[in-house]
C-alpha atoms as a PDB file:
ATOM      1  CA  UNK A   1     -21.192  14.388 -37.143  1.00  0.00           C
ATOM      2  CA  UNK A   2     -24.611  15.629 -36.203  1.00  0.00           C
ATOM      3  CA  UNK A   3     -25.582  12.407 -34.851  1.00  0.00           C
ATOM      4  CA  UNK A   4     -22.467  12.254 -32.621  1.00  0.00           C
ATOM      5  CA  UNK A   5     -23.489  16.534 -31.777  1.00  0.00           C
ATOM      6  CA  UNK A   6     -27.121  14.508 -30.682  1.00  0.00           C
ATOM      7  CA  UNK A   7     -25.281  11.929 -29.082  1.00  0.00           C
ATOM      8  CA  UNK A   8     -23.393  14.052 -26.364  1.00  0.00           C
ATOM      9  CA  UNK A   9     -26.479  16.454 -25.869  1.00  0.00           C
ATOM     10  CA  UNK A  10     -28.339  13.393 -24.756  1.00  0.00           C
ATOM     11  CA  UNK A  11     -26.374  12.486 -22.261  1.00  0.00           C
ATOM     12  CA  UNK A  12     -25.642  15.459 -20.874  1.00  0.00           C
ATOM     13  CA  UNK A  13     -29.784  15.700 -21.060  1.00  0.00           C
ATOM     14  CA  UNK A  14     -29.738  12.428 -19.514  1.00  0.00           C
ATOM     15  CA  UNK A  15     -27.135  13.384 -16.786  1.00  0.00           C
ATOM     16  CA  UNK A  16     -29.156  16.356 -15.970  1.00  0.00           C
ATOM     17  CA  UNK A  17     -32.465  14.677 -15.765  1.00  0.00           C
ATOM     18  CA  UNK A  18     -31.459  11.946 -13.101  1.00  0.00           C
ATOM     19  CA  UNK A  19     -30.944  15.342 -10.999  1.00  0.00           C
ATOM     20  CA  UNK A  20     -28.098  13.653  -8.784  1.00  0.00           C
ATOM     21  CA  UNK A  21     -25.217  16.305  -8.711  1.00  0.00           C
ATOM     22  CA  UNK A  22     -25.533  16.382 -12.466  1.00  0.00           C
ATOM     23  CA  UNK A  23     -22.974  19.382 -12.616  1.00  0.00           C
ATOM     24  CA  UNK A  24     -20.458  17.067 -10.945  1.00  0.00           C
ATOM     25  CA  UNK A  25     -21.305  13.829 -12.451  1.00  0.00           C
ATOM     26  CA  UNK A  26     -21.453  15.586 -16.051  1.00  0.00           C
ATOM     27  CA  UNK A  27     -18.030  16.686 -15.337  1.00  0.00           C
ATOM     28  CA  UNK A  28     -16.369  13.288 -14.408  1.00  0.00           C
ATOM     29  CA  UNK A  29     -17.807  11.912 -17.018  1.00  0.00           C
ATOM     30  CA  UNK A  30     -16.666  14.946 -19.702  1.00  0.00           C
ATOM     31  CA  UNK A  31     -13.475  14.349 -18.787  1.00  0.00           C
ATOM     32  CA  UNK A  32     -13.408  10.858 -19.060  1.00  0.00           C
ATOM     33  CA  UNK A  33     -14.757  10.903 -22.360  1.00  0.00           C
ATOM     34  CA  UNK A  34     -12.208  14.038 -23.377  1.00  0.00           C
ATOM     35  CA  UNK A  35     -12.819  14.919 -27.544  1.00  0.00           C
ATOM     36  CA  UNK A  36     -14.356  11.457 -28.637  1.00  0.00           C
ATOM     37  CA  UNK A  37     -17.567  11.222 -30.060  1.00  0.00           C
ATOM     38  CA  UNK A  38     -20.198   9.435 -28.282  1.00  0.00           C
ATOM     39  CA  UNK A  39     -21.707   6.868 -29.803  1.00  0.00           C
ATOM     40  CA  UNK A  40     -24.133   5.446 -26.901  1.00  0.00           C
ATOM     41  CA  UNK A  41     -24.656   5.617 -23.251  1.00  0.00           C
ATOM     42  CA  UNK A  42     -26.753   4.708 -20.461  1.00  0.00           C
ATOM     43  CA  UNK A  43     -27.596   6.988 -17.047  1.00  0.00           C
ATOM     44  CA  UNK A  44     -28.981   4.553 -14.531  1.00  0.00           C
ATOM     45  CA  UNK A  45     -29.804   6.926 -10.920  1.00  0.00           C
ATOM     46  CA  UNK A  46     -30.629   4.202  -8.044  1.00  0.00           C
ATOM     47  CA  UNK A  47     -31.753   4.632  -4.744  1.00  0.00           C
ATOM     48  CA  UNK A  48     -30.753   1.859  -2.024  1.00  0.00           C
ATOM     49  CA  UNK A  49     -31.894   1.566   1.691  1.00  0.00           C
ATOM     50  CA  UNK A  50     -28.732   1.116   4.508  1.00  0.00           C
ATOM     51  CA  UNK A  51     -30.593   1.048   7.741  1.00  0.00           C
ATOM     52  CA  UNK A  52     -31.984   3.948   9.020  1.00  0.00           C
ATOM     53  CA  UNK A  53     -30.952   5.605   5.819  1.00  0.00           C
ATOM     54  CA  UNK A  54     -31.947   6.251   2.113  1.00  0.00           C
ATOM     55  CA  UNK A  55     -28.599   6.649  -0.179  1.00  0.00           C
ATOM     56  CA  UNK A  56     -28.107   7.461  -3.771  1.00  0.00           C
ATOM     57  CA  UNK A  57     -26.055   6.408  -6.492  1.00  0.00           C
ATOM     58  CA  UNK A  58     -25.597   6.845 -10.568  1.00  0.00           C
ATOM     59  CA  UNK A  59     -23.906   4.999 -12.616  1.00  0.00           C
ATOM     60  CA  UNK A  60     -23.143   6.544 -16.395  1.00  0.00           C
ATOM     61  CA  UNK A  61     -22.225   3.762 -18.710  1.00  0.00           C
ATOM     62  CA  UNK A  62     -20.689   5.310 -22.377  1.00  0.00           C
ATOM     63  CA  UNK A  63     -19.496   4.115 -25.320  1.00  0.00           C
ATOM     64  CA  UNK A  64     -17.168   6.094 -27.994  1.00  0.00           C
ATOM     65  CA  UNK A  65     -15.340   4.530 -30.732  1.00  0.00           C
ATOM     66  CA  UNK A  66     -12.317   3.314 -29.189  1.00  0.00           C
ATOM     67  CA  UNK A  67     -13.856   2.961 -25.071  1.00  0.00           C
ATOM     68  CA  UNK A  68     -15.972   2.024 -23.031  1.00  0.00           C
ATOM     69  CA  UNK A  69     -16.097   4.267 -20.182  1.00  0.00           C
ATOM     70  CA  UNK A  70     -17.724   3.704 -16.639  1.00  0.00           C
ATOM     71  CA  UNK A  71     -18.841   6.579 -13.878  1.00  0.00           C
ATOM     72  CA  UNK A  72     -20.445   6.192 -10.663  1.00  0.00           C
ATOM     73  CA  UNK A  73     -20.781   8.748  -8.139  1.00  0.00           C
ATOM     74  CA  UNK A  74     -21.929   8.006  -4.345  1.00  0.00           C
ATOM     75  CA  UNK A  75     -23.408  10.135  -1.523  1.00  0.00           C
ATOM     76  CA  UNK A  76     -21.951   9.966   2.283  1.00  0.00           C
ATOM     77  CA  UNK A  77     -23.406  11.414   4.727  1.00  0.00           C
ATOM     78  CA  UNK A  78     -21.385  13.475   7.517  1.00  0.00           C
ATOM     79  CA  UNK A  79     -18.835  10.743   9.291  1.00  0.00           C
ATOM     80  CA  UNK A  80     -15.892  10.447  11.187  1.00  0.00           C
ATOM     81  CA  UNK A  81     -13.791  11.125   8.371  1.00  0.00           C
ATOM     82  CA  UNK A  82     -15.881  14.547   7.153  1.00  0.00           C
ATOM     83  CA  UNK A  83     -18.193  16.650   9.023  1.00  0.00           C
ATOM     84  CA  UNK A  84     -20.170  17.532   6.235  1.00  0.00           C
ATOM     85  CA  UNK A  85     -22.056  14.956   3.761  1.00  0.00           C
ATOM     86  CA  UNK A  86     -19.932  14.249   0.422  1.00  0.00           C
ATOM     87  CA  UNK A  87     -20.002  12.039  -2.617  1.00  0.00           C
ATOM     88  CA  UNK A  88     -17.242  10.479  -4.519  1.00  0.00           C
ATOM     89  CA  UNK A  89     -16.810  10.148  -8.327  1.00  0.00           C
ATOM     90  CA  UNK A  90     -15.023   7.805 -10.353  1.00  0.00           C
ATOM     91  CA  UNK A  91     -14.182   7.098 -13.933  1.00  0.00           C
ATOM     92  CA  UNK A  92     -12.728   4.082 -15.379  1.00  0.00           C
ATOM     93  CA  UNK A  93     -12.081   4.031 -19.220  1.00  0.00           C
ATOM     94  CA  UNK A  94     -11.384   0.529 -20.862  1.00  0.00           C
ATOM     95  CA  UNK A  95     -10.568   0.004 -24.153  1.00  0.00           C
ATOM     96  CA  UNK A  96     -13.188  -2.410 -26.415  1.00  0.00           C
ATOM     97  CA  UNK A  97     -10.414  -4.861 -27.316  1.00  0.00           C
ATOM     98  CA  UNK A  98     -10.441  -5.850 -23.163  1.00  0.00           C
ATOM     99  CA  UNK A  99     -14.040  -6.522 -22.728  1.00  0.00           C
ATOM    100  CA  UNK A 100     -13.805 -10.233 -22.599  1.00  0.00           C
ATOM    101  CA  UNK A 101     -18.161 -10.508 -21.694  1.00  0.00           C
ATOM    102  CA  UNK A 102     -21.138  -8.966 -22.348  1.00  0.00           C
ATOM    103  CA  UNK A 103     -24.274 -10.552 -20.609  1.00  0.00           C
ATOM    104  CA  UNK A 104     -27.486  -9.666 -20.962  1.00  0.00           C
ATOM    105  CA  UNK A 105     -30.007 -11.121 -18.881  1.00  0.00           C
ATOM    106  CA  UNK A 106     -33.418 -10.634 -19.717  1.00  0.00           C
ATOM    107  CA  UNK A 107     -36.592 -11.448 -17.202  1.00  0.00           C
ATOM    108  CA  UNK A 108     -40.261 -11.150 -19.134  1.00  0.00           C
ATOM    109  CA  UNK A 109     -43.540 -12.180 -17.933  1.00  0.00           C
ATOM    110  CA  UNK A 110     -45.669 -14.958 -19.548  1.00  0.00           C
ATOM    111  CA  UNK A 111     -42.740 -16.197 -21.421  1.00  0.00           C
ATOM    112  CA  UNK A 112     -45.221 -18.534 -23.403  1.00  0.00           C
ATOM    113  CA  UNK A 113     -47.131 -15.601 -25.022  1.00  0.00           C
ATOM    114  CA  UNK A 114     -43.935 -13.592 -25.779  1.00  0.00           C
ATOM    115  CA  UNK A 115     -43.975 -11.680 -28.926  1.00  0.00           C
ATOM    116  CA  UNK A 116     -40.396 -10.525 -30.494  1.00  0.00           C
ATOM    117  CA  UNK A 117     -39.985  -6.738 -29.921  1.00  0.00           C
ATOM    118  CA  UNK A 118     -41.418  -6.607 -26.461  1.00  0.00           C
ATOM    119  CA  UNK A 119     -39.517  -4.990 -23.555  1.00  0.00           C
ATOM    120  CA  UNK A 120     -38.426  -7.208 -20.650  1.00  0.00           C
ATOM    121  CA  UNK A 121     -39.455  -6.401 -17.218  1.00  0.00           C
ATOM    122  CA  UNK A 122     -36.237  -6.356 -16.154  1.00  0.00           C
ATOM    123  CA  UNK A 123     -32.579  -6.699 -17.130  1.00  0.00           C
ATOM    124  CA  UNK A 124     -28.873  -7.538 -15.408  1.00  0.00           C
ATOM    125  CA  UNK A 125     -26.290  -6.100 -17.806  1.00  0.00           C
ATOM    126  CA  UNK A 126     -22.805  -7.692 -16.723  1.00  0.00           C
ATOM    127  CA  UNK A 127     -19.501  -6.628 -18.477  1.00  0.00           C
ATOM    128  CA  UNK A 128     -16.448  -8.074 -18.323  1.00  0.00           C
ATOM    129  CA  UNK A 129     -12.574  -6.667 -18.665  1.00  0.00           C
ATOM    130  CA  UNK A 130     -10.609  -8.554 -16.045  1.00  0.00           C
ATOM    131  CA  UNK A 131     -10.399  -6.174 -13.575  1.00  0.00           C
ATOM    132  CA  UNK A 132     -12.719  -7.758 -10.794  1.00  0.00           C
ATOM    133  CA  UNK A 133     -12.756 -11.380 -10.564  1.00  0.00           C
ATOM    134  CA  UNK A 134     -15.146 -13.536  -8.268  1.00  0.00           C
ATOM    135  CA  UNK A 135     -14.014 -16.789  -7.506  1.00  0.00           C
ATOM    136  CA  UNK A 136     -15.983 -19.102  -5.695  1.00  0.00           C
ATOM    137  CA  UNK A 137     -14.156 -22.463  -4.268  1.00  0.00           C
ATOM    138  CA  UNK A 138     -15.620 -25.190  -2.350  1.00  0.00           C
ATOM    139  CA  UNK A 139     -13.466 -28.520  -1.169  1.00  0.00           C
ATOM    140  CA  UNK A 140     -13.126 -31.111  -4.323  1.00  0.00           C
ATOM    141  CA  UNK A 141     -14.292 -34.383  -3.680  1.00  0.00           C
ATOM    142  CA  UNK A 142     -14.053 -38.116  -5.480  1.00  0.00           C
ATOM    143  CA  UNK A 143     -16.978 -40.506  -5.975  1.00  0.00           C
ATOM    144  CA  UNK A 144     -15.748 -42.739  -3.897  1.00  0.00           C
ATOM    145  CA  UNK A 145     -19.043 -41.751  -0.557  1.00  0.00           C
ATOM    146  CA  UNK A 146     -16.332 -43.398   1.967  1.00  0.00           C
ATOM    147  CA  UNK A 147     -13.243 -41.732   0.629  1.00  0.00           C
ATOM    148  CA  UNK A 148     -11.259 -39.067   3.489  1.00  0.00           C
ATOM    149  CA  UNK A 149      -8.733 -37.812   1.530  1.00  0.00           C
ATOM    150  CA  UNK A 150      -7.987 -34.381   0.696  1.00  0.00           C
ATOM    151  CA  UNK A 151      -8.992 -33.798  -3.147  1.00  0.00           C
ATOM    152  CA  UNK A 152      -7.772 -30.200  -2.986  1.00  0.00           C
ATOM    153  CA  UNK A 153     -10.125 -27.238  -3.688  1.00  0.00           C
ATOM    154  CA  UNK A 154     -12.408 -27.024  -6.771  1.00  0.00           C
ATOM    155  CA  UNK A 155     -14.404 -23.558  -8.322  1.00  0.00           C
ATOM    156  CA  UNK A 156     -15.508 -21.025 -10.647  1.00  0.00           C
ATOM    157  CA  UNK A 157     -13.477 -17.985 -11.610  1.00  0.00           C
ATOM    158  CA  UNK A 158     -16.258 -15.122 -12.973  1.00  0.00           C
ATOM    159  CA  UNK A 159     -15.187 -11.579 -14.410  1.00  0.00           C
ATOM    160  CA  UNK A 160     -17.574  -9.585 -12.777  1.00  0.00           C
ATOM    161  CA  UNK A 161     -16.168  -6.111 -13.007  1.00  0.00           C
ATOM    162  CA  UNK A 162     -19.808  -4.303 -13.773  1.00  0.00           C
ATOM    163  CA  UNK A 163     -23.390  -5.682 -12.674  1.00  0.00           C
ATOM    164  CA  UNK A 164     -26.086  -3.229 -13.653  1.00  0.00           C
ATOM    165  CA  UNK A 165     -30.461  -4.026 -12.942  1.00  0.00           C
ATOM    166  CA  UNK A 166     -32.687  -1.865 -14.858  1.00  0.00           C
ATOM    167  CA  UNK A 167     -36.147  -2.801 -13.912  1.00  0.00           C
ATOM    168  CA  UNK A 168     -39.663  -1.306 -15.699  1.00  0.00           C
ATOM    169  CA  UNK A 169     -40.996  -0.884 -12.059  1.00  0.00           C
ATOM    170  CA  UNK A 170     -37.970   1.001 -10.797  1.00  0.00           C
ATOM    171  CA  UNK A 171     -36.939   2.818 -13.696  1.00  0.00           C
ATOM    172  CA  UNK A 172     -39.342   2.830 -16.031  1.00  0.00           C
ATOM    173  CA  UNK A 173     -39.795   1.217 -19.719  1.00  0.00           C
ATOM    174  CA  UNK A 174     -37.485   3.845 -21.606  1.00  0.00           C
ATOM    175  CA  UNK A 175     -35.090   3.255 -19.376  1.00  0.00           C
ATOM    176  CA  UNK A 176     -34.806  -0.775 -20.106  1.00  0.00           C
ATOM    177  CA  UNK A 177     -34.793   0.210 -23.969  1.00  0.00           C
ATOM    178  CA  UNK A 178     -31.849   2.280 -23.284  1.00  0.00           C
ATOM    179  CA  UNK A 179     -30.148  -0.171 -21.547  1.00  0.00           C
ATOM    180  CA  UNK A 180     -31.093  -2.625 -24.208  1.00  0.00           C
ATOM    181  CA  UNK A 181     -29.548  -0.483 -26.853  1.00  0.00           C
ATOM    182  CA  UNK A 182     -26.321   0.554 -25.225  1.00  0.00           C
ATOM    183  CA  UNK A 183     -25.340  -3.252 -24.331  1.00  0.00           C
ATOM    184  CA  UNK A 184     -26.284  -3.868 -28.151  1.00  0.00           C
ATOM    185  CA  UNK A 185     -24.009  -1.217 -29.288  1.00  0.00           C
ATOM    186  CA  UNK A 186     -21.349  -2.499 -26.596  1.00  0.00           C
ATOM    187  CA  UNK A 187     -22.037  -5.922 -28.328  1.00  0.00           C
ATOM    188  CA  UNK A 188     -21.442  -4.600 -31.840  1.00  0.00           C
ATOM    189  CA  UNK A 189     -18.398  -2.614 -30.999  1.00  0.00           C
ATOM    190  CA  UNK A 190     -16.781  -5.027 -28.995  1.00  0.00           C
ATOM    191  CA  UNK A 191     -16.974  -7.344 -32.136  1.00  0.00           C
ATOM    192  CA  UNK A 192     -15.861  -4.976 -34.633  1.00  0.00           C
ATOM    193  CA  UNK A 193     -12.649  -5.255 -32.446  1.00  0.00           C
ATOM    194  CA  UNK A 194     -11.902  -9.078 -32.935  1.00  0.00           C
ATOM    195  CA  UNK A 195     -12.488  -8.305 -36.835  1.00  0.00           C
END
């Protein structure tokens, strides 16, 4: 139980240290999570450019024993809609058994003098659970080169309800080994479900 005591403390920690609204993202995210123990997580703050402006995000990724739970939090400024600058919060909580993917994918430097145990300079973390699907369709074709009938549509359908990039340059080493070991403790809980 102490471990899951340490658990929560560093992510509230974690929440707090990102310094983006952490009394309002800590909440969301409390709530979501309700009286489970945490088992891992991942705070990833990013910063984007949209024109003329610099905008801010988080995204808190954690993991209990039964969920997998998702919060991001945006900043607007003033618009039509508000006079004064607001962000919006949300919280999605999926159970393991639905997470149908887990992809990790790594990018390292000088792949020929790799050595196991070294950090990537960057990862994509995608997770799947069927609630965003891309599909990508292009006109299907025969091999026939002279052939100008209609073959119908052909494609890809990809679950692509979470991308996350976690770079060494953008957010520094201990922030890839964190993301590392949450989407290897997704992994393992995910497959203690299909046991």
């Amino acid at each position: 139980m102490a471990k899951t005591s340490t658990t929560t403390q560093g992510l509230r920690a974690a929440i707090e240290r990102s310094g983006y609204y952490p009394a309002l993202v800590a909440e969301a995210v409390e709530a979501a999570v309700g009286g489970e123990p945490v088992r891992s997580y991942l705070v990833h703050q990013e910063t984007t450019f949209d024109q003329n402006e610099v905008r801010r995000h988080v995204t808190v990724l954690v993991l209990t024993g039964n969920r997998f739970i998702v919060s991001h939090t945006d900043e607007q400024a003033a618009d039509s809609t508000s006079p004064t600058p607001y962000a919006t919060t949300s919280t999605e909580s999926v159970k393991l058994g639905r997470i149908s993917s887990i992809v990790v994918s790594r990018v390292v430097a000088n792949p020929e003098s790799y050595k196991p145990g070294t950090l990537p300079r960057e990862i994509v973390l995608t997770i799947g659970w069927g609630a965003v699907s891309r599909i990508d369709l292009e006109p299907a074709a025969c091999g026939d080169p002279n052939c100008e009938a209609d073959h119908g549509y052909t494609g890809n359908s990809t679950a692509d309800d979470l991308s996350l990039r976690v770079s060494e340059a953008g957010d520094g080493p201990e922030t890839v080994r964190q993301a590392l070991t949450f989407a290897q403790a997704l992994s393992e809980a995910t497959a203690d479900q299909t046991r």
